[in-house]
C-alpha atoms as a PDB file:
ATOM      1  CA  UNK A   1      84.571 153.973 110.476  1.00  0.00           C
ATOM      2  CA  UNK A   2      81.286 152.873 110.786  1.00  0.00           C
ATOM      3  CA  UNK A   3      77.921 154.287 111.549  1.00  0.00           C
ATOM      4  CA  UNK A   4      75.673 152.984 114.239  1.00  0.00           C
ATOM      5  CA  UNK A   5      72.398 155.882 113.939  1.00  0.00           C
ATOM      6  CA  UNK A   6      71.429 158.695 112.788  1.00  0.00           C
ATOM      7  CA  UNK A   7      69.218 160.562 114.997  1.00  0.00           C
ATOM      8  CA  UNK A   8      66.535 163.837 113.691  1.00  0.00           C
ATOM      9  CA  UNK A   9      66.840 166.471 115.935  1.00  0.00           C
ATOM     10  CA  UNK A  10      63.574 168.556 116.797  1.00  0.00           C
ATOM     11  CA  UNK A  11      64.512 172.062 118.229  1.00  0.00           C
ATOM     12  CA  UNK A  12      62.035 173.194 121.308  1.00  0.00           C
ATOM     13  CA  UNK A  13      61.624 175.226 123.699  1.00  0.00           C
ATOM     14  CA  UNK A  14      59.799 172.874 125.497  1.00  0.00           C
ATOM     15  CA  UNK A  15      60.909 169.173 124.958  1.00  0.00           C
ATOM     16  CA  UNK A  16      58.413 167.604 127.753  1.00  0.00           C
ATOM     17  CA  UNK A  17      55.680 168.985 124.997  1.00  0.00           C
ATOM     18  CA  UNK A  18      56.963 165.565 123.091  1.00  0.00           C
ATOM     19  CA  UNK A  19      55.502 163.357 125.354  1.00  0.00           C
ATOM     20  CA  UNK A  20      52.099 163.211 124.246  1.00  0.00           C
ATOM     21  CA  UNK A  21      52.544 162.932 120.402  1.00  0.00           C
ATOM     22  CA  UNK A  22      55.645 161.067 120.126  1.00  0.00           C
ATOM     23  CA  UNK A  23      55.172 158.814 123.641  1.00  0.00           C
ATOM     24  CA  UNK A  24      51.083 158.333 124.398  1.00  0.00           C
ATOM     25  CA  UNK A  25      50.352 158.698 120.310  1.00  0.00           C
ATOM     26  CA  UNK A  26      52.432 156.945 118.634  1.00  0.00           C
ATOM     27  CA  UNK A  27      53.869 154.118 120.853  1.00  0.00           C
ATOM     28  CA  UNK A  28      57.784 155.233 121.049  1.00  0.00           C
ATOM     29  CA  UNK A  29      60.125 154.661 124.196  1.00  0.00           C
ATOM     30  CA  UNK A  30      61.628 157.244 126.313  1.00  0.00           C
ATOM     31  CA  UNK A  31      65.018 156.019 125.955  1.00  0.00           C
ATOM     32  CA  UNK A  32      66.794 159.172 127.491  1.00  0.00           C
ATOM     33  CA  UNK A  33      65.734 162.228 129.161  1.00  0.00           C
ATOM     34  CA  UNK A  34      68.242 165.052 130.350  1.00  0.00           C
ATOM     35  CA  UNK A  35      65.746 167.963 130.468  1.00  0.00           C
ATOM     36  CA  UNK A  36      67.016 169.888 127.672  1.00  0.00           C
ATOM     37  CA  UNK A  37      66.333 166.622 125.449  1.00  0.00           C
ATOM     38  CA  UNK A  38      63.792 163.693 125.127  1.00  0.00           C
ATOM     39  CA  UNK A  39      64.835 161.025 123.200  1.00  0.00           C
ATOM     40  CA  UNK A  40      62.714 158.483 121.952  1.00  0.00           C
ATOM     41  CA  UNK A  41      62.902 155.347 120.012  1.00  0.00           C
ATOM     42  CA  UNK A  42      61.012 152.559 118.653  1.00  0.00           C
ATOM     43  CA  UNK A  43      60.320 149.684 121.153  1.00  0.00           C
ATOM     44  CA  UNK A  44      61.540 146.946 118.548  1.00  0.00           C
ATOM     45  CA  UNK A  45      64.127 148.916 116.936  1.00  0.00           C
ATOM     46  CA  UNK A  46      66.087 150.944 119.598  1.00  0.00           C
ATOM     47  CA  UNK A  47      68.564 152.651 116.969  1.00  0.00           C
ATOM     48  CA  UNK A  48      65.661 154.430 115.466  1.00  0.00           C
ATOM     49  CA  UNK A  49      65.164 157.356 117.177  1.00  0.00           C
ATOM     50  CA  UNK A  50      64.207 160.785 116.766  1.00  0.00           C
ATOM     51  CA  UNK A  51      65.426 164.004 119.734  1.00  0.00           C
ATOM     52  CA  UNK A  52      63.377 166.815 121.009  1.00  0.00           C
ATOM     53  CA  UNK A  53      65.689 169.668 122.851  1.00  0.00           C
ATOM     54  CA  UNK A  54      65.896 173.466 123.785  1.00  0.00           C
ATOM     55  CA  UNK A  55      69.316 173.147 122.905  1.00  0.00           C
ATOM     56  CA  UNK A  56      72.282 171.451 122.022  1.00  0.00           C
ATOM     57  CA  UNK A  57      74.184 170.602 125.406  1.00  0.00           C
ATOM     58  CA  UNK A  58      76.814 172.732 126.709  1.00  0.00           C
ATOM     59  CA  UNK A  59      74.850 175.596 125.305  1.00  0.00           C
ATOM     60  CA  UNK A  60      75.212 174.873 121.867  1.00  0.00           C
ATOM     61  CA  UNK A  61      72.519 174.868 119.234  1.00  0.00           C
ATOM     62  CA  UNK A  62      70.181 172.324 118.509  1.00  0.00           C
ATOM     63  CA  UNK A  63      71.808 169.907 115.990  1.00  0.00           C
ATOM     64  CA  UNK A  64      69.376 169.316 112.686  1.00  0.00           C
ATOM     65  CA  UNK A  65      71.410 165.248 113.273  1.00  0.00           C
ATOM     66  CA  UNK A  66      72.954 163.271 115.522  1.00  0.00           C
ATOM     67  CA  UNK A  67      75.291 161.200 113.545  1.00  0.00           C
ATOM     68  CA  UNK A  68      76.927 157.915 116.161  1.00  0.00           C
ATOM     69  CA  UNK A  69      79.996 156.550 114.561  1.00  0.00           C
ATOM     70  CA  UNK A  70      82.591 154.177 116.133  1.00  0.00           C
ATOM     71  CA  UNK A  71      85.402 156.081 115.503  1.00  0.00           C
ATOM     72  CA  UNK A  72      85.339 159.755 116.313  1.00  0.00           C
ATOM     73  CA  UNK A  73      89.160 160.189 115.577  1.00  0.00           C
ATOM     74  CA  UNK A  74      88.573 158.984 112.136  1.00  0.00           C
ATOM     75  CA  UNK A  75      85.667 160.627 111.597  1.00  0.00           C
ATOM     76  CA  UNK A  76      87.188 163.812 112.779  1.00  0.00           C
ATOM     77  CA  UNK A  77      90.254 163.110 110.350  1.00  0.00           C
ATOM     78  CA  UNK A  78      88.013 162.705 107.505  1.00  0.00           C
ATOM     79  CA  UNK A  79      86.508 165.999 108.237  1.00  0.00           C
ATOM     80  CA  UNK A  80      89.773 167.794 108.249  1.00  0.00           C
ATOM     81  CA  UNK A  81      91.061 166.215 105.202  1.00  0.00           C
ATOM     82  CA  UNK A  82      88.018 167.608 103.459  1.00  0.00           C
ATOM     83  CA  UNK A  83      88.672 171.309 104.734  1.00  0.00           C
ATOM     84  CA  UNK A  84      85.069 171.213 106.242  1.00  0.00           C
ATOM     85  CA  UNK A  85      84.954 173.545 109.348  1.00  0.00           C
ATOM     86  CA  UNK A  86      84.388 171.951 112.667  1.00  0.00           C
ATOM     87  CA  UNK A  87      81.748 174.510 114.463  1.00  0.00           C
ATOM     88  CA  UNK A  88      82.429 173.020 118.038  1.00  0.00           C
ATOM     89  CA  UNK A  89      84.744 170.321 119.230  1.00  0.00           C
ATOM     90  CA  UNK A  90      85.698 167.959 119.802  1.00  0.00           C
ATOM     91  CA  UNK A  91      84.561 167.788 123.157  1.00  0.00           C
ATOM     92  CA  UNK A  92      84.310 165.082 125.596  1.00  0.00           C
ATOM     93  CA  UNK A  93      80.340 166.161 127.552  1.00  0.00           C
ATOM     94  CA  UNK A  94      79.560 165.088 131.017  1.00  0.00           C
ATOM     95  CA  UNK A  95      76.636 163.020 129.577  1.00  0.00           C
ATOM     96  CA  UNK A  96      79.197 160.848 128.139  1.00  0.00           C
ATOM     97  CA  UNK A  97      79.912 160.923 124.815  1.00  0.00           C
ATOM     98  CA  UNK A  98      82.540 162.826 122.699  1.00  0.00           C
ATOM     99  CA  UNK A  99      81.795 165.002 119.658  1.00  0.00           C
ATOM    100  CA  UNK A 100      81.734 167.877 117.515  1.00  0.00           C
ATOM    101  CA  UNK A 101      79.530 169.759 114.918  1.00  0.00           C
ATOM    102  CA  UNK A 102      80.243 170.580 111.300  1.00  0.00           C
ATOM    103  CA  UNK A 103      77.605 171.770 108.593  1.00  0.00           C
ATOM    104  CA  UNK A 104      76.742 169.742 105.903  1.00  0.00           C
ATOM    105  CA  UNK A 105      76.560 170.836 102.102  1.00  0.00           C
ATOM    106  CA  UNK A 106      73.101 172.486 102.823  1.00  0.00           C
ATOM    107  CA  UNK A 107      74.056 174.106 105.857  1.00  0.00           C
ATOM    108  CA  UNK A 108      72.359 171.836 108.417  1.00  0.00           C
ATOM    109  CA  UNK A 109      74.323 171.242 112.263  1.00  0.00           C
ATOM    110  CA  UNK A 110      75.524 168.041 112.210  1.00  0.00           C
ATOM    111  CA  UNK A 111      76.660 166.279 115.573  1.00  0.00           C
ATOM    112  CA  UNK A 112      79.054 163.672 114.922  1.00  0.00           C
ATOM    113  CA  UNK A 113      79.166 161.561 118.229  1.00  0.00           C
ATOM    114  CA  UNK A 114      80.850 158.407 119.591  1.00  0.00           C
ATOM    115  CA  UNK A 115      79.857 157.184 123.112  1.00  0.00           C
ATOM    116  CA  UNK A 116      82.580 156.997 125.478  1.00  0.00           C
END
């Protein structure tokens, strides 16, 4: 399994507020924008990126990371194997990826994601 990003995750109520700061300020790319998140990245270096959302999709929390990898299955496997909870998931969302969230050590939502 490997990883392709890791993306922050910036919970708001209002993600549009991004704009300004992370857009007009300080030069990033809206890459994606399905109201409830704004993500942006780095003209030169499109796998850095950073989210802004009022939730999680499919009404689920804001994740503190977005964690691509290009094997969910194994991924997933790995979790179990560990006996580390999954929270929600696996789930295939209508924006087109499938995932599912876990906590790490510290307690932080993780969203581990592979595009479908």
């Amino acid at each position: 399994m490997k990883i392709k990003r890791i993306v922050p995750n910036i919970a708001s109520a209002q993600p549009e507020r991004a704009e300004f700061f992370y857009q007009d300020v300080l030069g990033l790319d809206l890459v994606m924008d399905l109201g409830w998140i704004r993500t942006y990245a780095a003209p030169d270096r499109r796998e850095m990126q950073l989210g802004v959302a009022s939730q999680g999709g499919s009404d689920t929390p804001v994740p503190d990371l977005s964690i691509e990898v290009d094997d969910l299955n194994e991924a997933l496997q790995r979790v179990r194997d560990a006996g580390i909870t999954v929270e929600y998931g696996p789930a295939h969302e209508p924006w087109g990826v499938h995932r599912f969230y876990i906590r790490d050590p510290f307690g932080k939502l993780i969203n581990i994601l592979q595009h479908e």
